[in-house]
Protein backbone atom coordinates (compact mmCIF):
# COMPACT_ATOMS: atom_id res chain seq x y z
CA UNK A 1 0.00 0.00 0.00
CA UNK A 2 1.30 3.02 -1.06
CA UNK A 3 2.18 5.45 1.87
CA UNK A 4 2.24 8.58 -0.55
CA UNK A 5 -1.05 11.40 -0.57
CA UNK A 6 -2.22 11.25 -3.83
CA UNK A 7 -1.27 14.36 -4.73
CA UNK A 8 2.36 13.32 -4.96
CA UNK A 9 1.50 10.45 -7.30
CA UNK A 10 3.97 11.03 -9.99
CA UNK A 11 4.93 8.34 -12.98
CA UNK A 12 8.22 10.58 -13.97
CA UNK A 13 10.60 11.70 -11.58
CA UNK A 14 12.34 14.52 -13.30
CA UNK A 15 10.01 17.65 -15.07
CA UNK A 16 12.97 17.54 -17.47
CA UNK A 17 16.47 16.58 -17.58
CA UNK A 18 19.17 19.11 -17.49
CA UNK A 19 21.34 19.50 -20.42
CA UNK A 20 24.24 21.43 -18.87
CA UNK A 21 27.39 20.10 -16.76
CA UNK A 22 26.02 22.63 -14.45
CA UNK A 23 22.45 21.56 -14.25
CA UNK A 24 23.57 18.22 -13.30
CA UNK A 25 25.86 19.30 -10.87
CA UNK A 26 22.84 20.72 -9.25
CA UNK A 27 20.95 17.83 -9.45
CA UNK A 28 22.92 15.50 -8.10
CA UNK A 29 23.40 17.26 -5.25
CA UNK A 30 19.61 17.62 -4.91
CA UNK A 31 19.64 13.93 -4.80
CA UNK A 32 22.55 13.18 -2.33
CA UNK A 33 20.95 15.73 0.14
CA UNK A 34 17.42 13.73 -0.23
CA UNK A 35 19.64 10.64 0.36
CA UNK A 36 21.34 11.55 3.47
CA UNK A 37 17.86 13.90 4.64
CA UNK A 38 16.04 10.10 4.33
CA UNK A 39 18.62 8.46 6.67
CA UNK A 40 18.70 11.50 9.12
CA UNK A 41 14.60 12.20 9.53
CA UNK A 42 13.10 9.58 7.34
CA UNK A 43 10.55 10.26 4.43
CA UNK A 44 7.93 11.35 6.66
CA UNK A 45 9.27 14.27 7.61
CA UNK A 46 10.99 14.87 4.67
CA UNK A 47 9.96 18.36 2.39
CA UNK A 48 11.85 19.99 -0.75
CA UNK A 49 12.43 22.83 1.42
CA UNK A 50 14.74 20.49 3.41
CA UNK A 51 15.84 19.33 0.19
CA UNK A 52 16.79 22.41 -0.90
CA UNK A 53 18.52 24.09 2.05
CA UNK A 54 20.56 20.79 2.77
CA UNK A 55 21.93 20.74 -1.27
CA UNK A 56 22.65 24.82 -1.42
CA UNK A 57 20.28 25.29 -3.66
CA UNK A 58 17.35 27.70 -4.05
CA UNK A 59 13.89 26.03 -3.89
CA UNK A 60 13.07 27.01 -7.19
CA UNK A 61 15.62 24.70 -8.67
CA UNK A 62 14.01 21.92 -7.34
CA UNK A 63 10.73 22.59 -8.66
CA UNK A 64 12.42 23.53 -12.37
CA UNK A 65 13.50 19.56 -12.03
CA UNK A 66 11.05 17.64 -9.55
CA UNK A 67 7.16 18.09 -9.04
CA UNK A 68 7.50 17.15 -5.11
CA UNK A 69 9.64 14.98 -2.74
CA UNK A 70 7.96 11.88 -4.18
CA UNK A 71 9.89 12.54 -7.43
CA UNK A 72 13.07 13.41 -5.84
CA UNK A 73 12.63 10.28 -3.24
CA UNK A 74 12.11 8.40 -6.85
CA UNK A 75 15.25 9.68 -8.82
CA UNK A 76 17.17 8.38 -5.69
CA UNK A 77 15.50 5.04 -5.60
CA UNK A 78 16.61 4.48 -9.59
CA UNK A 79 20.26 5.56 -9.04
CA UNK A 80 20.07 3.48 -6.52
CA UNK A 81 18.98 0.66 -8.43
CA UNK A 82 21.17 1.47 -11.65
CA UNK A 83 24.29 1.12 -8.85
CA UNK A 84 23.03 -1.90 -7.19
CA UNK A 85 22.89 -3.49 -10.82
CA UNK A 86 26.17 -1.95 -12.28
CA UNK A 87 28.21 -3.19 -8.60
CA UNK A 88 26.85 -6.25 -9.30
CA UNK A 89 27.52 -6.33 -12.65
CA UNK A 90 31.54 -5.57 -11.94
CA UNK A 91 32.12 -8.07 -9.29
CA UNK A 92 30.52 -10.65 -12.11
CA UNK A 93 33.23 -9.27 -14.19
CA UNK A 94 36.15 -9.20 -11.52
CA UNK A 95 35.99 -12.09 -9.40
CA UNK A 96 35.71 -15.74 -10.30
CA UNK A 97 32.48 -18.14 -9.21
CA UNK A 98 31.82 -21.38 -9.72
CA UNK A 99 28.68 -21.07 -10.85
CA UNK A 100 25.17 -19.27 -10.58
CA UNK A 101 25.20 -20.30 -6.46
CA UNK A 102 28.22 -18.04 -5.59
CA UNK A 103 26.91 -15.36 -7.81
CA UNK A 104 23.79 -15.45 -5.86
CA UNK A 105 25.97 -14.76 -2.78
CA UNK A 106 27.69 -12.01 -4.43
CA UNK A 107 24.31 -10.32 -5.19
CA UNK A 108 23.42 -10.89 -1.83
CA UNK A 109 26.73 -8.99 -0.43
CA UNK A 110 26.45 -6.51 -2.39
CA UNK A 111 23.03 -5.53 -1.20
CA UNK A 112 24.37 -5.65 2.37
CA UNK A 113 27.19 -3.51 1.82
CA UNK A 114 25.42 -0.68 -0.20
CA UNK A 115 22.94 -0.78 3.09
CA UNK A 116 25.61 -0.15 5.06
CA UNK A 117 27.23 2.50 3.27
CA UNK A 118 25.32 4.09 0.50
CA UNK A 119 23.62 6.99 2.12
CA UNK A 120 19.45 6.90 1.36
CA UNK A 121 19.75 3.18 0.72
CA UNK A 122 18.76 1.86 3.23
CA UNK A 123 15.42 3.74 3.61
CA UNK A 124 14.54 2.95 0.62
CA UNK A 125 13.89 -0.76 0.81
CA UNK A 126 13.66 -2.00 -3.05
CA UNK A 127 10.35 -3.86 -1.81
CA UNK A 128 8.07 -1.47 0.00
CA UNK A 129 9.95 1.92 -0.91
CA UNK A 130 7.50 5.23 -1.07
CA UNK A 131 5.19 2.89 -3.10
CA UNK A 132 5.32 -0.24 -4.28
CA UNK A 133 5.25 1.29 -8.15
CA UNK A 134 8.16 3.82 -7.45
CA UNK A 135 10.38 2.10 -10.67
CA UNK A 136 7.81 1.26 -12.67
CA UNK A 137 4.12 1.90 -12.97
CA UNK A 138 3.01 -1.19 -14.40
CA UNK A 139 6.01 -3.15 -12.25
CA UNK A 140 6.06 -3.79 -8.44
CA UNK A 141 9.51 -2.67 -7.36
CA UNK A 142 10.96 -5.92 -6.88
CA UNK A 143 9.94 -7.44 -10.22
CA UNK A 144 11.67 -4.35 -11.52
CA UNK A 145 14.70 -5.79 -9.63
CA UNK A 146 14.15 -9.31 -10.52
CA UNK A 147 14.21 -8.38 -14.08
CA UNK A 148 17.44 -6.90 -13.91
CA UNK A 149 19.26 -9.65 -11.94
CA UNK A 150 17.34 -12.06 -13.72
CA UNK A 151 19.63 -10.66 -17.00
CA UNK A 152 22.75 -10.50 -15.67
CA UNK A 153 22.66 -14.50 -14.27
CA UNK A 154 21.15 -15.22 -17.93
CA UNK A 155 24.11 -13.39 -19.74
CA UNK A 156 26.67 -14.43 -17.43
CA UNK A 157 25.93 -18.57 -16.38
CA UNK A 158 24.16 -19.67 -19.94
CA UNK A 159 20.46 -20.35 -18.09
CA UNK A 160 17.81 -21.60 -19.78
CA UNK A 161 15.61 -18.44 -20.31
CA UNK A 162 11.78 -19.59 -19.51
CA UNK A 163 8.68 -18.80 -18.00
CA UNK A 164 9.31 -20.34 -14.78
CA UNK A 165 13.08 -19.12 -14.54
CA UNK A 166 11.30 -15.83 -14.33
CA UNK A 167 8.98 -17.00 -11.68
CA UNK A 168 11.72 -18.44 -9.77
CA UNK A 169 13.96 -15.25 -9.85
CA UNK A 170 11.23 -13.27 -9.02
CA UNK A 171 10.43 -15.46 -5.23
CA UNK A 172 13.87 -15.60 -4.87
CA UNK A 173 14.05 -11.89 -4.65
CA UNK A 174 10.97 -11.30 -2.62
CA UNK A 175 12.36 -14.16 -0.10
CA UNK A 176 15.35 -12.32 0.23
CA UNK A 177 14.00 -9.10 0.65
CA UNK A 178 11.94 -10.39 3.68
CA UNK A 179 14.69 -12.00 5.48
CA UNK A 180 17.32 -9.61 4.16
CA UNK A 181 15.03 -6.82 6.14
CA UNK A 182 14.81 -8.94 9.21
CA UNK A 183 18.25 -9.07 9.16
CA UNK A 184 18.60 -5.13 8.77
CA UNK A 185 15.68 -4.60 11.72
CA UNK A 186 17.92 -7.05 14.54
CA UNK A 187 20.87 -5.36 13.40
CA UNK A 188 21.75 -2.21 11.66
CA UNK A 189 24.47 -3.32 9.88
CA UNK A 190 22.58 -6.81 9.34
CA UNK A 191 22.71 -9.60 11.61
CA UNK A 192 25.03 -12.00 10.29
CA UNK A 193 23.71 -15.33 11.28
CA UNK A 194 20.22 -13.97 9.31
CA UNK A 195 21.93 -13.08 6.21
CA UNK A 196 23.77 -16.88 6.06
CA UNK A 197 20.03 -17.63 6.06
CA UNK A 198 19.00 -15.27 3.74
CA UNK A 199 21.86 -16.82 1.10
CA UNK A 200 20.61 -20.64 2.36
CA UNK A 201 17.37 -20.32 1.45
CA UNK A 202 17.47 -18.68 -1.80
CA UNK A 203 20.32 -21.13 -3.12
CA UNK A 204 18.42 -24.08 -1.74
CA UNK A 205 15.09 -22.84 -3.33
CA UNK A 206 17.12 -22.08 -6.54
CA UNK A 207 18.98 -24.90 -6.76
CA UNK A 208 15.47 -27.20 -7.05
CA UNK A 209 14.23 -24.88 -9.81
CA UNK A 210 17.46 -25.07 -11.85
CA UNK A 211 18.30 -28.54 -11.36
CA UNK A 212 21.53 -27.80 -9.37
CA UNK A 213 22.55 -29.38 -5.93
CA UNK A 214 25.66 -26.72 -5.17
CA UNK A 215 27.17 -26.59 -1.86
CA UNK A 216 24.99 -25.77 0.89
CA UNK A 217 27.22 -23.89 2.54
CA UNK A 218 26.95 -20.14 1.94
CA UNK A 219 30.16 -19.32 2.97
């Protein structure tokens, strides 16, 4: 349900995208101060005019580029996402697995350490962010996500693309999401014996869909 008064309701973050070095200057910063402002106060509390005074700027700016926090809480949400992916993406590239099991752990990882670290991310939960259509109007958040993980293990490990290879992706992200945020409510940097869990359970569920009896050990 989406926590948002409808007059925020927005399908398009930015009112238009700025074509100067300058511009985007200015818009980055509008989004790293709506970043750290969510970690500080939470979205609740959160306004443009906080967005503005925290990122220099004057408020007009923000409204030249965003309708309302909504949008602004939005364009954070996709960098976030684009990052997520693209980290991903390079430890694919730079470190060696043994197959789609370890690069499920990698994923998982990943995720942990942007929560830790990446300012806004972790109020911003992938699942149950602002709303549950903050990607993608016609998407829930995390099939947005499962889509994009879902091609990087295709390009990368060879899987047989299908119909139920999406459905299987798509409850292995939502299982991990729940326990994943477990994890992150027992322990703000995420308790440790929860995210071993977290990693069990989606290679063991996995590894019946695919055929695959890897390790159980998570590591």
């Amino acid at each position: 349900m989406s926590i948002v008064p409808a007059e925020e309701s927005c399908q398009a973050p930015l009112r238009r995208r700025p074509t100067q070095r300058r511009s985007a200057r200015r818009v980055e910063r509008m989004l790293d101060a709506c970043a750290d402002l969510l970690d500080e106060i939470g979205y609740d509390a959160l306004s443009t005019t906080r967005i503005a005074e925290r990122a220099g700027v004057a408020i007009g700016s923000v409204y030249q580029f965003f309708p309302d926090k909504r949008a602004i809480a939005q364009a954070v949400t996709r960098r976030h996402v684009e990052s997520f992916v693209s980290r991903v993406g390079n430890r694919f590239l730079s470190e060696d697995y043994a197959g789609w099991w370890e690069a499920i752990d990698a994923i998982i990882d990943e995720y942990v350490e942007m929560h830790r670290t990446v300012p806004g991310f972790r109020s911003l939960h992938f699942g149950d962010v602002v709303d549950l259509n903050l990607l993608d109007p016609e998407s829930d958040n995390n099939t947005v996500i499962a889509g994009r993980l879902r091609g990087l293990l295709l390009q990368e490990y060879g899987l047989t693309d299908s119909e139920e290879f999406d459905l299987a992706i798509l409850v292995a992200v939502e299982a991990g999401d729940a326990v994943l945020k477990l994890a992150f409510r027992r322990d703000p940097n995420g308790a440790p014996e929860l995210v071993a869990e977290a990693k069990s359970l989606i290679r063991g569920y996995l590894s019946r869909q695919f055929g695959r009896d890897p390790d159980p050990d998570p590591g």
